[in-house]
Protein backbone atom coordinates (compact mmCIF):
# COMPACT_ATOMS: atom_id res chain seq x y z
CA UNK A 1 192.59 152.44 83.17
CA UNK A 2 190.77 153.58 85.50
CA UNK A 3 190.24 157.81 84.29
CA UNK A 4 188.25 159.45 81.65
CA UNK A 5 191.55 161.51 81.10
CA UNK A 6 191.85 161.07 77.45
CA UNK A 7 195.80 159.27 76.73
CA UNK A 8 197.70 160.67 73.76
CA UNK A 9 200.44 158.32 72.65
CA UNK A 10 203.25 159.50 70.46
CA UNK A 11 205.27 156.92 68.95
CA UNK A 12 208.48 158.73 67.82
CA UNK A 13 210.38 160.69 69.75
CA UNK A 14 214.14 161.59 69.88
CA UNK A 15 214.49 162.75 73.24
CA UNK A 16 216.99 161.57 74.50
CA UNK A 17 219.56 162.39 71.76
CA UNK A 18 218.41 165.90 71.98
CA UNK A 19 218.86 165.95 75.75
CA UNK A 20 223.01 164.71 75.21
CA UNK A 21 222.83 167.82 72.63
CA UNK A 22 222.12 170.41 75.13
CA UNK A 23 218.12 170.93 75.27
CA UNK A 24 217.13 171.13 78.55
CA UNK A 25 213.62 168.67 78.56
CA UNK A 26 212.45 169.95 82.43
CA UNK A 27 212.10 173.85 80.37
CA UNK A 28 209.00 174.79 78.50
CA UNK A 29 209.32 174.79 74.88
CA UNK A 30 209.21 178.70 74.84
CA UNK A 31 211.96 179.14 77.59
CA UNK A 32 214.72 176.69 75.39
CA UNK A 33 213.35 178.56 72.08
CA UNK A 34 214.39 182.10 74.24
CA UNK A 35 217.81 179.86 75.43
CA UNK A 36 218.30 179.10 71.95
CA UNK A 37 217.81 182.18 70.16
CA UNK A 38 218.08 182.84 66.39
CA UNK A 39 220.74 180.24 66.30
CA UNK A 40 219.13 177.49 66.18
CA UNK A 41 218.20 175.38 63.26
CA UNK A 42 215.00 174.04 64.30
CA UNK A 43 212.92 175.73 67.24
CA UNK A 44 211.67 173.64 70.04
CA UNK A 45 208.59 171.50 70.17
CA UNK A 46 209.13 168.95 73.00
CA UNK A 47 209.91 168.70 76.52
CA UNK A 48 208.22 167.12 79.48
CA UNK A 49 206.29 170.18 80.53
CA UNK A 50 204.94 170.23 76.93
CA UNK A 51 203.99 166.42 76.46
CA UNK A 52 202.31 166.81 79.82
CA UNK A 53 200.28 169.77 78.78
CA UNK A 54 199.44 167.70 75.83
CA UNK A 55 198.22 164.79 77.61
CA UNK A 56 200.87 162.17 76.24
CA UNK A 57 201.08 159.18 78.37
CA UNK A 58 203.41 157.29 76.77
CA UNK A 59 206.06 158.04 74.03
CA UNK A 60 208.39 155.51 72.10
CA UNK A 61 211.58 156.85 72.98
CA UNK A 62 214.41 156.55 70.49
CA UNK A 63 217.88 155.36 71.45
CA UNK A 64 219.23 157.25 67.63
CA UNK A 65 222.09 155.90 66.43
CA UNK A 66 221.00 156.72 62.14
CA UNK A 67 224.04 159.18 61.99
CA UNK A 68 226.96 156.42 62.23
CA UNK A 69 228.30 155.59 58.78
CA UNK A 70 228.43 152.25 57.80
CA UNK A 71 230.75 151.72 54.74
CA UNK A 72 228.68 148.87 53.34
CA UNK A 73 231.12 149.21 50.10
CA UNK A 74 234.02 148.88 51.54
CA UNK A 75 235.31 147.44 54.73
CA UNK A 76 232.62 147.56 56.43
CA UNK A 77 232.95 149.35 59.34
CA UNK A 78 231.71 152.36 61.18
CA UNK A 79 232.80 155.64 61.79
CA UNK A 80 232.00 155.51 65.43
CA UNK A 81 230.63 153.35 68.02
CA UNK A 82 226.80 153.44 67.79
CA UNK A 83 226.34 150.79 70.83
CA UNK A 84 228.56 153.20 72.79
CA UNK A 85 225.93 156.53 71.72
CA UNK A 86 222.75 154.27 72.43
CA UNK A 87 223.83 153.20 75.80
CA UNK A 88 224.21 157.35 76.30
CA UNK A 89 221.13 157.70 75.47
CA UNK A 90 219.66 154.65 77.28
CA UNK A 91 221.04 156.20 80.68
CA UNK A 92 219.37 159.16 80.11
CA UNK A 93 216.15 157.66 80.38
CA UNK A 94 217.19 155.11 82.75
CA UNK A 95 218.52 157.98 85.11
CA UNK A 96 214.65 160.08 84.54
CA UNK A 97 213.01 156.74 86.04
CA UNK A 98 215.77 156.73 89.06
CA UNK A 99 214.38 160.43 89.61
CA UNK A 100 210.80 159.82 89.21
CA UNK A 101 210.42 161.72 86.54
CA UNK A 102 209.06 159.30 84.23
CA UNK A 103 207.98 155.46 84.20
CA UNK A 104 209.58 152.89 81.49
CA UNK A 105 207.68 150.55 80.36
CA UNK A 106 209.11 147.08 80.19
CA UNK A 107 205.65 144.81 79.96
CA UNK A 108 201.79 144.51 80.30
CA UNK A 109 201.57 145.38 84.07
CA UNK A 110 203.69 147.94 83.81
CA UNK A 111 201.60 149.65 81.52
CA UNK A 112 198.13 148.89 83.12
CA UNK A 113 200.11 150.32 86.23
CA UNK A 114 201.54 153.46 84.59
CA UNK A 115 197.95 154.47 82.81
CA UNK A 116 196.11 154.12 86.31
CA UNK A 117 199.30 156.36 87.70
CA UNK A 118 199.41 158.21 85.06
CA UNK A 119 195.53 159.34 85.04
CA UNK A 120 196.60 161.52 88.21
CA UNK A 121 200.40 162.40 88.06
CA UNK A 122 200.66 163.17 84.33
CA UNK A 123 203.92 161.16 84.57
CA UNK A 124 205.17 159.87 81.29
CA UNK A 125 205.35 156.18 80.17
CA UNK A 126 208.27 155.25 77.70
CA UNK A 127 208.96 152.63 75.56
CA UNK A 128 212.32 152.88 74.47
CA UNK A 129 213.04 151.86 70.48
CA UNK A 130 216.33 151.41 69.19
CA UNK A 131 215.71 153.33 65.72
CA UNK A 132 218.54 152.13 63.35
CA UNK A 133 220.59 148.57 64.16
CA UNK A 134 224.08 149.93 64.05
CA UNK A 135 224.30 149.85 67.84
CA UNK A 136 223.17 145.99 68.67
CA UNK A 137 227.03 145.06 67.79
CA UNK A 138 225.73 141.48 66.69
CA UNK A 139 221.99 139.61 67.26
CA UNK A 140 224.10 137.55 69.88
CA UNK A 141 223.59 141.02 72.16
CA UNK A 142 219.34 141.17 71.57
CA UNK A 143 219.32 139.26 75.13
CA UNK A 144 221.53 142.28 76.50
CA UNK A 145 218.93 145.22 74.84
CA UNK A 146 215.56 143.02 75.62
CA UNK A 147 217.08 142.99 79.93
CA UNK A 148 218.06 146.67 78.98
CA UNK A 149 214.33 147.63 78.86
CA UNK A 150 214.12 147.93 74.75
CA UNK A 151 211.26 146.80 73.50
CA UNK A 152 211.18 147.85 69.50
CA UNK A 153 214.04 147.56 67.22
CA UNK A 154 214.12 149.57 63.70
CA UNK A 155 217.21 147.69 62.09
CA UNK A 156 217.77 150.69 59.81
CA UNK A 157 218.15 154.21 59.53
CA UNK A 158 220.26 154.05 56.96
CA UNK A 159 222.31 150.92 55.57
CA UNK A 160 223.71 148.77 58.35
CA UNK A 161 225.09 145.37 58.55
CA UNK A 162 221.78 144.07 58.88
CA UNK A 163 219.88 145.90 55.78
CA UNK A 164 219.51 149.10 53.39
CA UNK A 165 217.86 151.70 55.07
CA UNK A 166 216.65 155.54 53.80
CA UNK A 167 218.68 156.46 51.11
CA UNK A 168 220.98 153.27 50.39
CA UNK A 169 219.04 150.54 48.84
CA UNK A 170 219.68 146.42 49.78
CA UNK A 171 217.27 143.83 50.81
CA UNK A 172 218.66 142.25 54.80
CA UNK A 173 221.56 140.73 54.84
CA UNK A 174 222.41 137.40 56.03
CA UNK A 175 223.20 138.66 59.45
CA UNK A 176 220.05 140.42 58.92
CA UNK A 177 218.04 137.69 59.16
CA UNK A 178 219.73 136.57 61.99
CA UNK A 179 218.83 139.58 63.65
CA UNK A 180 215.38 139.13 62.52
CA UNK A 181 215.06 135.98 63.86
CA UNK A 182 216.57 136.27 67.38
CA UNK A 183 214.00 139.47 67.68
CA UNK A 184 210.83 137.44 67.23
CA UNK A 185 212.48 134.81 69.54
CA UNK A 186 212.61 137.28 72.40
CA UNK A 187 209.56 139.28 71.34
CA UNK A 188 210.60 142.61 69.94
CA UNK A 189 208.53 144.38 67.95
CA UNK A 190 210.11 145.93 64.68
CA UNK A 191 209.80 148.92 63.55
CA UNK A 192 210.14 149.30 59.46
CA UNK A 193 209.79 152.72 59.19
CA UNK A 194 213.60 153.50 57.76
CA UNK A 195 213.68 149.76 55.89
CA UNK A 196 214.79 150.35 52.07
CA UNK A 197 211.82 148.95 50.19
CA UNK A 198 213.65 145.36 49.10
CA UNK A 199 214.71 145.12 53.27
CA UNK A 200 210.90 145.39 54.00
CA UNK A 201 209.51 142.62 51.86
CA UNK A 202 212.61 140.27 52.74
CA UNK A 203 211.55 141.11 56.19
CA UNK A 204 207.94 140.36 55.58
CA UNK A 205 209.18 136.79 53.84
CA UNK A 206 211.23 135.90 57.08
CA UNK A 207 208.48 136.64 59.17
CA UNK A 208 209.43 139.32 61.40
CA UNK A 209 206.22 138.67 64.40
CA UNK A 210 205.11 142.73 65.56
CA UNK A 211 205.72 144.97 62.80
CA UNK A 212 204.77 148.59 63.58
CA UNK A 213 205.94 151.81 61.09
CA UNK A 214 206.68 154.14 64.10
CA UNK A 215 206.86 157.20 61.73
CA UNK A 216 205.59 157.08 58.13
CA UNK A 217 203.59 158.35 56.00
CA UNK A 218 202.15 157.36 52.65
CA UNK A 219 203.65 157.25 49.01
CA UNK A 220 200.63 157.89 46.95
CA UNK A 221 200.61 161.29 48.14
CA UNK A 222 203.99 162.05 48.56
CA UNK A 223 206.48 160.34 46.07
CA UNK A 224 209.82 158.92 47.03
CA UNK A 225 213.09 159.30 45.12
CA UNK A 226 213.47 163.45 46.50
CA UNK A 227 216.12 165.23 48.58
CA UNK A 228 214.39 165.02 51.73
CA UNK A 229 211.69 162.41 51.34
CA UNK A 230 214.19 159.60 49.63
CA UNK A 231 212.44 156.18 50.70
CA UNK A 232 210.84 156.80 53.48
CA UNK A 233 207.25 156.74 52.76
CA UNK A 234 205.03 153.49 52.43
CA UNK A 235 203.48 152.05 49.30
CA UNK A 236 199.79 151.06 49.71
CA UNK A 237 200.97 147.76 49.51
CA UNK A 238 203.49 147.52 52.39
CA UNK A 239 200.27 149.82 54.65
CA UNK A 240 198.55 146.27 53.38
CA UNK A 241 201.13 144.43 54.80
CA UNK A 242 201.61 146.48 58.40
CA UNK A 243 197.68 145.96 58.69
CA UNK A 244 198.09 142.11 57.71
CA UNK A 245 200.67 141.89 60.71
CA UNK A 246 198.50 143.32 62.98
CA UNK A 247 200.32 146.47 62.66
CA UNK A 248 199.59 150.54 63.54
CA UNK A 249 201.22 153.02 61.39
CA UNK A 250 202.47 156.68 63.09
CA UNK A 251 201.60 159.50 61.48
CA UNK A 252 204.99 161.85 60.46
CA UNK A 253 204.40 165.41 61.24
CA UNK A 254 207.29 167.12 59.15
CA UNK A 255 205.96 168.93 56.10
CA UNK A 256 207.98 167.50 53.93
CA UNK A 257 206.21 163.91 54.19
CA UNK A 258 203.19 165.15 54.35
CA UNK A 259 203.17 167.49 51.14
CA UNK A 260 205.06 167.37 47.77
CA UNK A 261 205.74 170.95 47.26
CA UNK A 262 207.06 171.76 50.42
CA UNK A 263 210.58 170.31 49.89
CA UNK A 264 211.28 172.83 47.06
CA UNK A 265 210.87 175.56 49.87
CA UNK A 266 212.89 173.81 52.91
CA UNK A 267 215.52 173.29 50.02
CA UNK A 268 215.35 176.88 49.59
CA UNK A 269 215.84 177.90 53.43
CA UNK A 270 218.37 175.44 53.75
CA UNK A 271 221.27 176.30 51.46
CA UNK A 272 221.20 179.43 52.41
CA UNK A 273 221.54 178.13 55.76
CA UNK A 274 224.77 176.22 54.72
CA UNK A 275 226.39 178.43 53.28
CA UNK A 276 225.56 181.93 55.41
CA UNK A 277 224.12 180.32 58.53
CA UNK A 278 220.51 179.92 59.91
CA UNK A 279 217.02 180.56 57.84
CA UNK A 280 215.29 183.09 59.50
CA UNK A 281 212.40 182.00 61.06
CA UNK A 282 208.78 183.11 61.08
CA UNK A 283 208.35 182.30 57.13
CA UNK A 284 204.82 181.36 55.72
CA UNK A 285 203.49 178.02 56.57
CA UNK A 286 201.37 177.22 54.34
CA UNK A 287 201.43 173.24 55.50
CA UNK A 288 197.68 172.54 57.70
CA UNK A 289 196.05 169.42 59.18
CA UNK A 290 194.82 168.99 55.88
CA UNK A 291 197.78 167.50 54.95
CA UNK A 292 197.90 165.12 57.74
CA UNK A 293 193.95 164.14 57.42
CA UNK A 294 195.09 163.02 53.84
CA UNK A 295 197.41 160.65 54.93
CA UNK A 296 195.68 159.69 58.20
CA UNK A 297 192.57 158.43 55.43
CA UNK A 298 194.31 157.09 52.77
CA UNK A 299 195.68 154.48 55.31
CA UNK A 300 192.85 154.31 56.89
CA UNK A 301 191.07 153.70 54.14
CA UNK A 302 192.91 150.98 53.18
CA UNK A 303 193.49 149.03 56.68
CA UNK A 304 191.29 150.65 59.17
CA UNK A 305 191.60 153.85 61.40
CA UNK A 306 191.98 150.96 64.23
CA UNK A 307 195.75 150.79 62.50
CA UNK A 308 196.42 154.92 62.23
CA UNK A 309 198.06 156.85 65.34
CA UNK A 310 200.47 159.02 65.61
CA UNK A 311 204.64 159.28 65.32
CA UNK A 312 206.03 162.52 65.50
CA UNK A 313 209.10 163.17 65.23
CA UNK A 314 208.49 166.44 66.47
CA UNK A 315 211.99 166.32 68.14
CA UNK A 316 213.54 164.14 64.88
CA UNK A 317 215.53 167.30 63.45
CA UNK A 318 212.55 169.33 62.98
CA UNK A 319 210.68 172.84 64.81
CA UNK A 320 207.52 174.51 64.88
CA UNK A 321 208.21 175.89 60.86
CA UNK A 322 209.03 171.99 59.85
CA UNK A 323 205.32 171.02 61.16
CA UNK A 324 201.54 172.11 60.32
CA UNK A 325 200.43 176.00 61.24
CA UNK A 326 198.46 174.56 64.01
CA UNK A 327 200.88 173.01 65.87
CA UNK A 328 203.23 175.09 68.28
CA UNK A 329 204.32 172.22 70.61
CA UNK A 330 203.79 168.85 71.55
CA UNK A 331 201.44 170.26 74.12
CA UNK A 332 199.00 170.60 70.40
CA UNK A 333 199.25 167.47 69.73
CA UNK A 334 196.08 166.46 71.07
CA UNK A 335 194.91 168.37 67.92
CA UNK A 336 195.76 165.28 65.49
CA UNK A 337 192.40 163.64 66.70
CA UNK A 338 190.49 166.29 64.59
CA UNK A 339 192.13 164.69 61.75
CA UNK A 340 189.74 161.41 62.13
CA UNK A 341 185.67 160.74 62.12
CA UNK A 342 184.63 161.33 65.90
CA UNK A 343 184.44 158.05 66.58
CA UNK A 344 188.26 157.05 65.78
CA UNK A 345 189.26 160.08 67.36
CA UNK A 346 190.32 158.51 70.55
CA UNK A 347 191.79 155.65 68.75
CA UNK A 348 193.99 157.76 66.65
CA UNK A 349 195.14 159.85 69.47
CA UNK A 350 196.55 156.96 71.90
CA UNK A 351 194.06 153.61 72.11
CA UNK A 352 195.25 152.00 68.74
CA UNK A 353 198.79 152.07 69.86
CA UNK A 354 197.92 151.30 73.54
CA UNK A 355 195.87 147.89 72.02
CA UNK A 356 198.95 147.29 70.45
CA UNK A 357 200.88 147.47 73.02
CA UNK A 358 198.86 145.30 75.06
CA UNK A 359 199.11 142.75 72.53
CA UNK A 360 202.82 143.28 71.88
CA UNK A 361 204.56 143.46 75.45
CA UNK A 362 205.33 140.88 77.45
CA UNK A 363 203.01 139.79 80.22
């Protein structure tokens, strides 16, 4: 790289499914928050013109499929086709590269090319992450997704055919560890961010290669087993076992993961919401970078702030009153890096995840 342009690299981002849901990503984020109006449930953070304000090279870009329903009780099944919605998604992204407007990034050269291109277009770099397994139909199709430019795979979102996920408990399934297998054969990297707990050790036992937590933050501060924060957060000893793999770990922006009292008041604003429409907006904040410099040092205290960046999920379902005060858009997000000593400021920001990445791609 050859600028002094300082990369930010967010590693969770739901763009694309937001995009097939109306939001226009070439507007500001103030222009679809005017669009929008009091009727929306979450007010804009991310668009292109934002995450190039913000100086975000590259973003893992979700192809979302955690919605589907699988009946794991019963027939087993879904409720719609998830490889159908991902490969939506995936042409949304694919058609943004046909147009120039951003670069994919399929392997090593790629993104040594797209840092040097991006240090004077602002273009930006994604890696696209299938976040939840329900739409690789069987692991016989990984060979089909890997050609298809995907380079991370989180198996769950919630329970699939492959493992439990947030909310429904199960270790992988035999299938599972097919899948497992077949993705360290071709060299994805997997993502364990949405694994149920007993899924994430049987994971570690199979040896899964890469493991990264795209988006997660840590137990200790905020207990599982709520509403909102279910599963989802790591104990200190899977953060062990992310840094023994090599692994970086994303720091989740939504309140509600980063502190424990907040999901008493988002419960409040949202059944009123259900049952007489939207919360209104502008309520107290009261949730800082505080919050996310506790998190940011309890893992780094315990694997390194070599291992801590940053994953969103500033497009995941939440807005600006989901996130800390001192964020308005993804343009802030630049602002994490105050979170961290000075000198793991740049690491934090983009350089841990673009080592990784070097490491992880394929040459």
């Amino acid at each position: 790289m050859t600028s002094a342009r300082q990369p930010v690299v967010d590693a969770h981002l739901d763009i694309a499914w937001n995009v097939l849901k109306g939001r226009d990503y070439d507007l500001t984020a103030a222009e679809i928050r005017s669009r929008e109006g009091a009727s929306a449930t979450t007010r804009c953070m991310v668009t292109l013109p934002e995450l190039e304000r913000g100086d975000v090279a590259v973003a893992f870009a979700t192809l979302y499929t955690g919605t589907n329903s699988y009946d794991s009780d019963g027939a087993g099944i879904y409720k719609t086709a998830p490889d159908v919605d991902a490969r939506r998604q995936l042409d949304v992204y694919l058609g943004w590269e046909a147009e120039g407007k951003v670069r994919i990034v399929r392997d090593r050269g790629a993104l040594d090319a797209h840092l040097d291109a991006w240090a004077g277009d602002g273009k930006l770099g994604l890696v696209v992450l299938i976040e939840g397994g329900d739409s690789i139909t069987s692991p016989d199709h990984l060979p089909e997704w890997w050609e298809a430019g995907v380079r991370i795979i989180g198996p769950a979102w919630s329970a699939t055919r492959y493992c439990g996920g947030t909310r429904r408990p199960g270790g992988i399934t035999p299938l599972g560890a097919e899948l497992v297998a077949g993705m360290c054969e071709l060299g994805f990297v997997l993502d364990a961010s949405h694994l149920a707990e007993e899924a994430f050790w049987d994971a570690i036992e199979l040896g899964p290669g890469r493991m990264i937590a795209t988006h997660s933050n840590v137990r200790t501060l905020v207990p599982g087993g709520r509403l909102i924060t279910g599963d989802r957060q790591l104990s200190d000893d899977m953060i062990r076992a992310i840094g023994e793999h090599d692994g970086v770990i994303g720091l989740n922006l939504f309140n509600g993961f980063l502190v424990a009292h907040w999901e008493a008041a988002i419960v409040g604003k949202l059944i009123p919401h259900l049952l007489a429409g939207p919360p209104a907006v502008g309520d107290a904040n009261d949730v800082t970078l505080d919050a996310v410099r506790a998190h940011a040092s309890h893992i780094a205290g315990l694997i390194g702030w070599d291992r801590v960046g940053i994953g969103s999920d500033l497009d995941g379902g939440l807005g600006v009153d989901e996130t800390p005060a001192e964020l308005e858009s993804a343009a802030d997000l630049r602002r994490i890096g105050e979170v961290a000593p000075p000198e793991a400021r740049a690491g934090v920001l983009g350089e841990n995840w673009l080592r990784f990445l070097q490491g992880a791609l394929p040459a």
